[in-house]
C-alpha atoms as a PDB file:
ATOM      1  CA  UNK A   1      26.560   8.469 -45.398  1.00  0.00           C
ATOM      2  CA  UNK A   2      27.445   4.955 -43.725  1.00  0.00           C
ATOM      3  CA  UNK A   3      25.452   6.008 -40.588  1.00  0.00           C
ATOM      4  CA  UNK A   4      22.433   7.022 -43.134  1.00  0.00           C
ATOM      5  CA  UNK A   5      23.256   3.495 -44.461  1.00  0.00           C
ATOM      6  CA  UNK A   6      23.211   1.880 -41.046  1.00  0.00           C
ATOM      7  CA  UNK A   7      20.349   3.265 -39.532  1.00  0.00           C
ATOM      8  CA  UNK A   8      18.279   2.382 -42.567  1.00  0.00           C
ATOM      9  CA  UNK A   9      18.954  -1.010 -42.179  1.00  0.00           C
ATOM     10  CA  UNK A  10      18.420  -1.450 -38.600  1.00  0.00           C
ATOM     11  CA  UNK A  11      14.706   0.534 -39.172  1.00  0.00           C
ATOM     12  CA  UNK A  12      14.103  -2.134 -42.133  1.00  0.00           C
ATOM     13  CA  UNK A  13      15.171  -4.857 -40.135  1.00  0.00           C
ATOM     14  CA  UNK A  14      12.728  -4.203 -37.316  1.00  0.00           C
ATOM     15  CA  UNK A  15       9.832  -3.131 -39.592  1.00  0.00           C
ATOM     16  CA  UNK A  16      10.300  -6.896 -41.461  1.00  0.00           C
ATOM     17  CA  UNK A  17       9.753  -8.589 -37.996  1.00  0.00           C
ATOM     18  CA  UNK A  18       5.942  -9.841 -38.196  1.00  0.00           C
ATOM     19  CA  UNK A  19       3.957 -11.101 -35.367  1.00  0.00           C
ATOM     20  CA  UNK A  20       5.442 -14.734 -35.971  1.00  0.00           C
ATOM     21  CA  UNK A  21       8.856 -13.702 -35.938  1.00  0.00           C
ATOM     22  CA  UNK A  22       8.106 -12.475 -32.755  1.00  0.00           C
ATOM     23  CA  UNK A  23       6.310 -15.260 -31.474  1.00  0.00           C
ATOM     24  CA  UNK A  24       8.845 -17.754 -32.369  1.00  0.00           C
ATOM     25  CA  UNK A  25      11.628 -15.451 -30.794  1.00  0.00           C
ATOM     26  CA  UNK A  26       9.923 -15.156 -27.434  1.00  0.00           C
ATOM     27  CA  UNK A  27       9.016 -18.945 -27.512  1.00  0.00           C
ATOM     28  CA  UNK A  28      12.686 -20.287 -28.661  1.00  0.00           C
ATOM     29  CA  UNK A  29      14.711 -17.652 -26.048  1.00  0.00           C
ATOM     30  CA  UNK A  30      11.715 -19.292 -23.410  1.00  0.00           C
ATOM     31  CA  UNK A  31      12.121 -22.736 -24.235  1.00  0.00           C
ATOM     32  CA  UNK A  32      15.895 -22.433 -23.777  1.00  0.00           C
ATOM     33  CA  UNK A  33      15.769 -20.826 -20.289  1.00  0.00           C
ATOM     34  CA  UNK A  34      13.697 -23.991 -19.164  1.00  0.00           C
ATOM     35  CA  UNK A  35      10.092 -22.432 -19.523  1.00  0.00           C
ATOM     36  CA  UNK A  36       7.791 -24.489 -21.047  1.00  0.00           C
ATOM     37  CA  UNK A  37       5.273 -21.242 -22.853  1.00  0.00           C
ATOM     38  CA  UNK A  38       1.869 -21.810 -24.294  1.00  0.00           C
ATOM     39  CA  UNK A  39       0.230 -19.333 -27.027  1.00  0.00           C
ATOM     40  CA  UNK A  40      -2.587 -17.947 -26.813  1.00  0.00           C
ATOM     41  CA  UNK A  41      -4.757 -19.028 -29.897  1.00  0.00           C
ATOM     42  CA  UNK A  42      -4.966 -15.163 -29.984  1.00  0.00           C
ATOM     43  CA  UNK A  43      -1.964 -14.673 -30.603  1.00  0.00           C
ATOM     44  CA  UNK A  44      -1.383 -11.723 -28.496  1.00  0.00           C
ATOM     45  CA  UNK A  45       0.690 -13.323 -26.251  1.00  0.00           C
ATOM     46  CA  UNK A  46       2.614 -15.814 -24.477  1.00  0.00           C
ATOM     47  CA  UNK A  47       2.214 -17.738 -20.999  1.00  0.00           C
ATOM     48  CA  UNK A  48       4.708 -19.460 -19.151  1.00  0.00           C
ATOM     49  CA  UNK A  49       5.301 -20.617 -15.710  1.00  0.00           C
ATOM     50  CA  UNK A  50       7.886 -19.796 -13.077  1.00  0.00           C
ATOM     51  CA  UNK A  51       7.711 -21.346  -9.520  1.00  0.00           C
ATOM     52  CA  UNK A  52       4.154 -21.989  -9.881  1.00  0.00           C
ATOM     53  CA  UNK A  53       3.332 -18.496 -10.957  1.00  0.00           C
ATOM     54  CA  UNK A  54       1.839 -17.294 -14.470  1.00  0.00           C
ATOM     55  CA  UNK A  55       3.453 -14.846 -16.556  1.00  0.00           C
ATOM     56  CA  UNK A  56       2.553 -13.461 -19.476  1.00  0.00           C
ATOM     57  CA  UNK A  57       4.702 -12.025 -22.692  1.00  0.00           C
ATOM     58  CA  UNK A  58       2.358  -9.424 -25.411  1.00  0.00           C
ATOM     59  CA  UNK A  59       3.004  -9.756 -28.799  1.00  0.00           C
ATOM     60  CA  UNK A  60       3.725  -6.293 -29.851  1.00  0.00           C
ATOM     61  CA  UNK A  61       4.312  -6.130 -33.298  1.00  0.00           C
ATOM     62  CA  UNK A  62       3.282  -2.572 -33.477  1.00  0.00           C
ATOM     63  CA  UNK A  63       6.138  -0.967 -31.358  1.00  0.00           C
ATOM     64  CA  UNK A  64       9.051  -3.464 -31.905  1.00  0.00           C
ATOM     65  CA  UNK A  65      10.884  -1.277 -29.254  1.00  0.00           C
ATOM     66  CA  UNK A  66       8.445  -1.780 -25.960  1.00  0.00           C
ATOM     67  CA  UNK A  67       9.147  -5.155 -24.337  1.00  0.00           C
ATOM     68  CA  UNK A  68       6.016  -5.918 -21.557  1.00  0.00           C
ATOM     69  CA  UNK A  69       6.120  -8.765 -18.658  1.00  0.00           C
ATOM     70  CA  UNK A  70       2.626  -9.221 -16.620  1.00  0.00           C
ATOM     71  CA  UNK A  71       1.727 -11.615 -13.754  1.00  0.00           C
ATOM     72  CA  UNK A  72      -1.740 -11.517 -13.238  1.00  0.00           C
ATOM     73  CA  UNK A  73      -1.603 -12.364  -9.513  1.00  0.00           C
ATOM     74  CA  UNK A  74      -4.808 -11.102  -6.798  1.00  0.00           C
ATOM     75  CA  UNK A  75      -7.898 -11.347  -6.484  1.00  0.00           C
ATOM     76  CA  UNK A  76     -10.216  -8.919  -5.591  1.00  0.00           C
ATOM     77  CA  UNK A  77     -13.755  -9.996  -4.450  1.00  0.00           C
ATOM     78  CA  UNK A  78     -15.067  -6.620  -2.608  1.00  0.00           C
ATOM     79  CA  UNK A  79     -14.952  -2.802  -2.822  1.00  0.00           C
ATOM     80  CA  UNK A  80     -12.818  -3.139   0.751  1.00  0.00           C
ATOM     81  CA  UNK A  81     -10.427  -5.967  -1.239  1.00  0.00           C
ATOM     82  CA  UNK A  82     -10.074  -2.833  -4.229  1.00  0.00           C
ATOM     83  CA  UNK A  83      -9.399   0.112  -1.690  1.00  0.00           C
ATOM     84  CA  UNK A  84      -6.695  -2.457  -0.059  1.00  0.00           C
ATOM     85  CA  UNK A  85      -5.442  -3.259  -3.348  1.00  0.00           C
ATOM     86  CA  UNK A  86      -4.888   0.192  -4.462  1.00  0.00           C
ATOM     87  CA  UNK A  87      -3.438   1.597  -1.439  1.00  0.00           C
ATOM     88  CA  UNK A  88      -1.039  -1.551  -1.383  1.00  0.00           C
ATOM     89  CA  UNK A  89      -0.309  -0.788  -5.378  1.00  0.00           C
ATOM     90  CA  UNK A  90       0.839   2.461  -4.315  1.00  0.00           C
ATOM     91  CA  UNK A  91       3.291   1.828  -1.988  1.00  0.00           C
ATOM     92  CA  UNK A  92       4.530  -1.006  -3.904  1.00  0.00           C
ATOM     93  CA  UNK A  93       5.135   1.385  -6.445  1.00  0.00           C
ATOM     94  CA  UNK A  94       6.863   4.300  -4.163  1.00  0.00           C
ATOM     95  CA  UNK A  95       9.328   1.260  -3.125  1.00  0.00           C
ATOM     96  CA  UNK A  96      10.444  -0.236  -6.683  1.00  0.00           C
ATOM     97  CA  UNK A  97      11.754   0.649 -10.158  1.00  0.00           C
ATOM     98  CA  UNK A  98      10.089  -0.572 -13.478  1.00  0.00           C
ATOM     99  CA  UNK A  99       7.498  -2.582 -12.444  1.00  0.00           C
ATOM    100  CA  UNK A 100       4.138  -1.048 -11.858  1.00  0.00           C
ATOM    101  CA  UNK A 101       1.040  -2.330 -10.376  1.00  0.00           C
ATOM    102  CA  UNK A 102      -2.756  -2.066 -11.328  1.00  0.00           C
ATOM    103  CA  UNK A 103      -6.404  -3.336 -11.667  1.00  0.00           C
ATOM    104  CA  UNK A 104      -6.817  -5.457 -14.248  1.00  0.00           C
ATOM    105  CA  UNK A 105     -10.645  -6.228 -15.818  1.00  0.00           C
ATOM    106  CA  UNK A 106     -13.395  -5.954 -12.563  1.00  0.00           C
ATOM    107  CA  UNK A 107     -11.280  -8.493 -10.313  1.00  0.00           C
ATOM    108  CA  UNK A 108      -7.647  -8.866 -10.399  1.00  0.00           C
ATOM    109  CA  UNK A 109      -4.485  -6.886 -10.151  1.00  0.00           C
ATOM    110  CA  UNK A 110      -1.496  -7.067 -12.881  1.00  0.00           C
ATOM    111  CA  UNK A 111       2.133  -6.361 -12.105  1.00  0.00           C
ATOM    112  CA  UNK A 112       4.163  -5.015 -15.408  1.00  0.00           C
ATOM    113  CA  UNK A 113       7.686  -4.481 -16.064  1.00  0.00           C
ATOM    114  CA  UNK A 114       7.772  -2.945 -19.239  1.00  0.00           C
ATOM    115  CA  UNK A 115      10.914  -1.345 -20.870  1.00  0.00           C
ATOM    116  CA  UNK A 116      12.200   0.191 -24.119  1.00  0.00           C
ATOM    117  CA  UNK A 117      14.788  -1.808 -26.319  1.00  0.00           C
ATOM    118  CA  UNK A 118      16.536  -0.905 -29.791  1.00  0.00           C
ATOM    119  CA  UNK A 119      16.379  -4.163 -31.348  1.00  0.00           C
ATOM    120  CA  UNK A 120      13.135  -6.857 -30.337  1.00  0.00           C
ATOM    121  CA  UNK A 121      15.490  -9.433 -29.560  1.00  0.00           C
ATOM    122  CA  UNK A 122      17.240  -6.899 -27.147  1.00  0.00           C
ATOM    123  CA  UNK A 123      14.801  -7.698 -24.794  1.00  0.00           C
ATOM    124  CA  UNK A 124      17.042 -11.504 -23.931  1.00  0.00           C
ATOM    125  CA  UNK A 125      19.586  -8.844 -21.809  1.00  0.00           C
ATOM    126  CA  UNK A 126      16.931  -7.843 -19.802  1.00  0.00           C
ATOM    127  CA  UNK A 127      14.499 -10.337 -18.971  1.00  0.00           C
ATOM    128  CA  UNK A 128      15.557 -12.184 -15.951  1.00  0.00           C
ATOM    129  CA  UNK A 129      16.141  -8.481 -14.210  1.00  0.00           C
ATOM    130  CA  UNK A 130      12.340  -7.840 -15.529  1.00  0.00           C
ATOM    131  CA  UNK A 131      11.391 -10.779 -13.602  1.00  0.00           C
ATOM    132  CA  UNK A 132      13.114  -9.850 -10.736  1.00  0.00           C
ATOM    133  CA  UNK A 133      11.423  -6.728 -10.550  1.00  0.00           C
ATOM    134  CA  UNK A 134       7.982  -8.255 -11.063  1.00  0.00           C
ATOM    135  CA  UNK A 135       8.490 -10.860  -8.071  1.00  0.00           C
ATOM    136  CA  UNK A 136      10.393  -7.904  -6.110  1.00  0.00           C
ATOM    137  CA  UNK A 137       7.026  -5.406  -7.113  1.00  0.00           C
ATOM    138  CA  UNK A 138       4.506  -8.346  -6.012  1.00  0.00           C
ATOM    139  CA  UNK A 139       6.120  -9.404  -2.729  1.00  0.00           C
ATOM    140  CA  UNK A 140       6.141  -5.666  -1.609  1.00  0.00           C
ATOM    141  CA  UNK A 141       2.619  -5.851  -2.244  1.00  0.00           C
ATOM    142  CA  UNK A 142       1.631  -8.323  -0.892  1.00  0.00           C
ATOM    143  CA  UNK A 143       3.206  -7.308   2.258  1.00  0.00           C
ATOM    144  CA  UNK A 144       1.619  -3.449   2.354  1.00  0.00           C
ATOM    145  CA  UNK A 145      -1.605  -5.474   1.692  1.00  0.00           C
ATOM    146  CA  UNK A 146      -1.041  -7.838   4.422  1.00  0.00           C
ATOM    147  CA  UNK A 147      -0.297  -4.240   7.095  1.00  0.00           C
ATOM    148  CA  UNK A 148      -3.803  -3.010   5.521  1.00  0.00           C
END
């Protein structure tokens, strides 16, 4: 009966948080690690900087337990740049864990760490090891790219 109890109130808890609760608790934990994010007047998500490089935080208020990391990060310019892309993606992806590589709209490529977390704000445990992974993901990238 307690565990009924419990469980109820975790479920309730997570099905209050709205799309600004979720805002404000990605840009407050941000802000205090020393990121200075920007939302997007979407909405759907959240941009900050790390040593020079973009990163990007959705606002998922539809699945409170999927947390999602992207760095938007190459360019592609020709159907030779795509092939060398993919086959880089790939590899990257036979050499790493979470992270995952692909084309994003007609030009670019997007590295994701994405994971699966109980409570939203569960997602503060795991999110410098997310960005490790997404650095980790893109480096080995670019260097299959740069053997292509």
């Amino acid at each position: 009966m307690i565990f009924t109890v419990f469980i109820y109130f975790v479920i309730s808890a997570n099905a209050q948080m709205s799309r600004a609760d979720l805002q404000k608790m990605y840009m407050d934990y941000l802000k205090t690690e020393g990121y200075m994010p920007t939302l997007h007047e979407s909405g759907n998500h959240i941009s900050f900087k790390s040593e020079g490089l973009t990163y990007y935080i959705d606002i998922n208020d539809s699945d409170l337990g999927y947390f999602n990391l992207q760095h938007v990060f190459w360019h592609i310019e020709s159907e030779e740049d795509l092939i060398k892309a993919l086959v880089a993606a790939s590899e990257a992806g036979r050499k790493t864990k979470v992270a995952k590589i692909y084309t994003f709209g007609e030009d670019s490529m997007m590295c994701e760490a994405a994971i699966f977390i109980k409570q939203p704000q569960d997602f503060k445990d795991h999110f410098a090891r997310l960005m490790r992974a997404v650095r980790f993901e893109v480096n080995t990238f670019r260097e299959e790219a740069n053997k292509l």
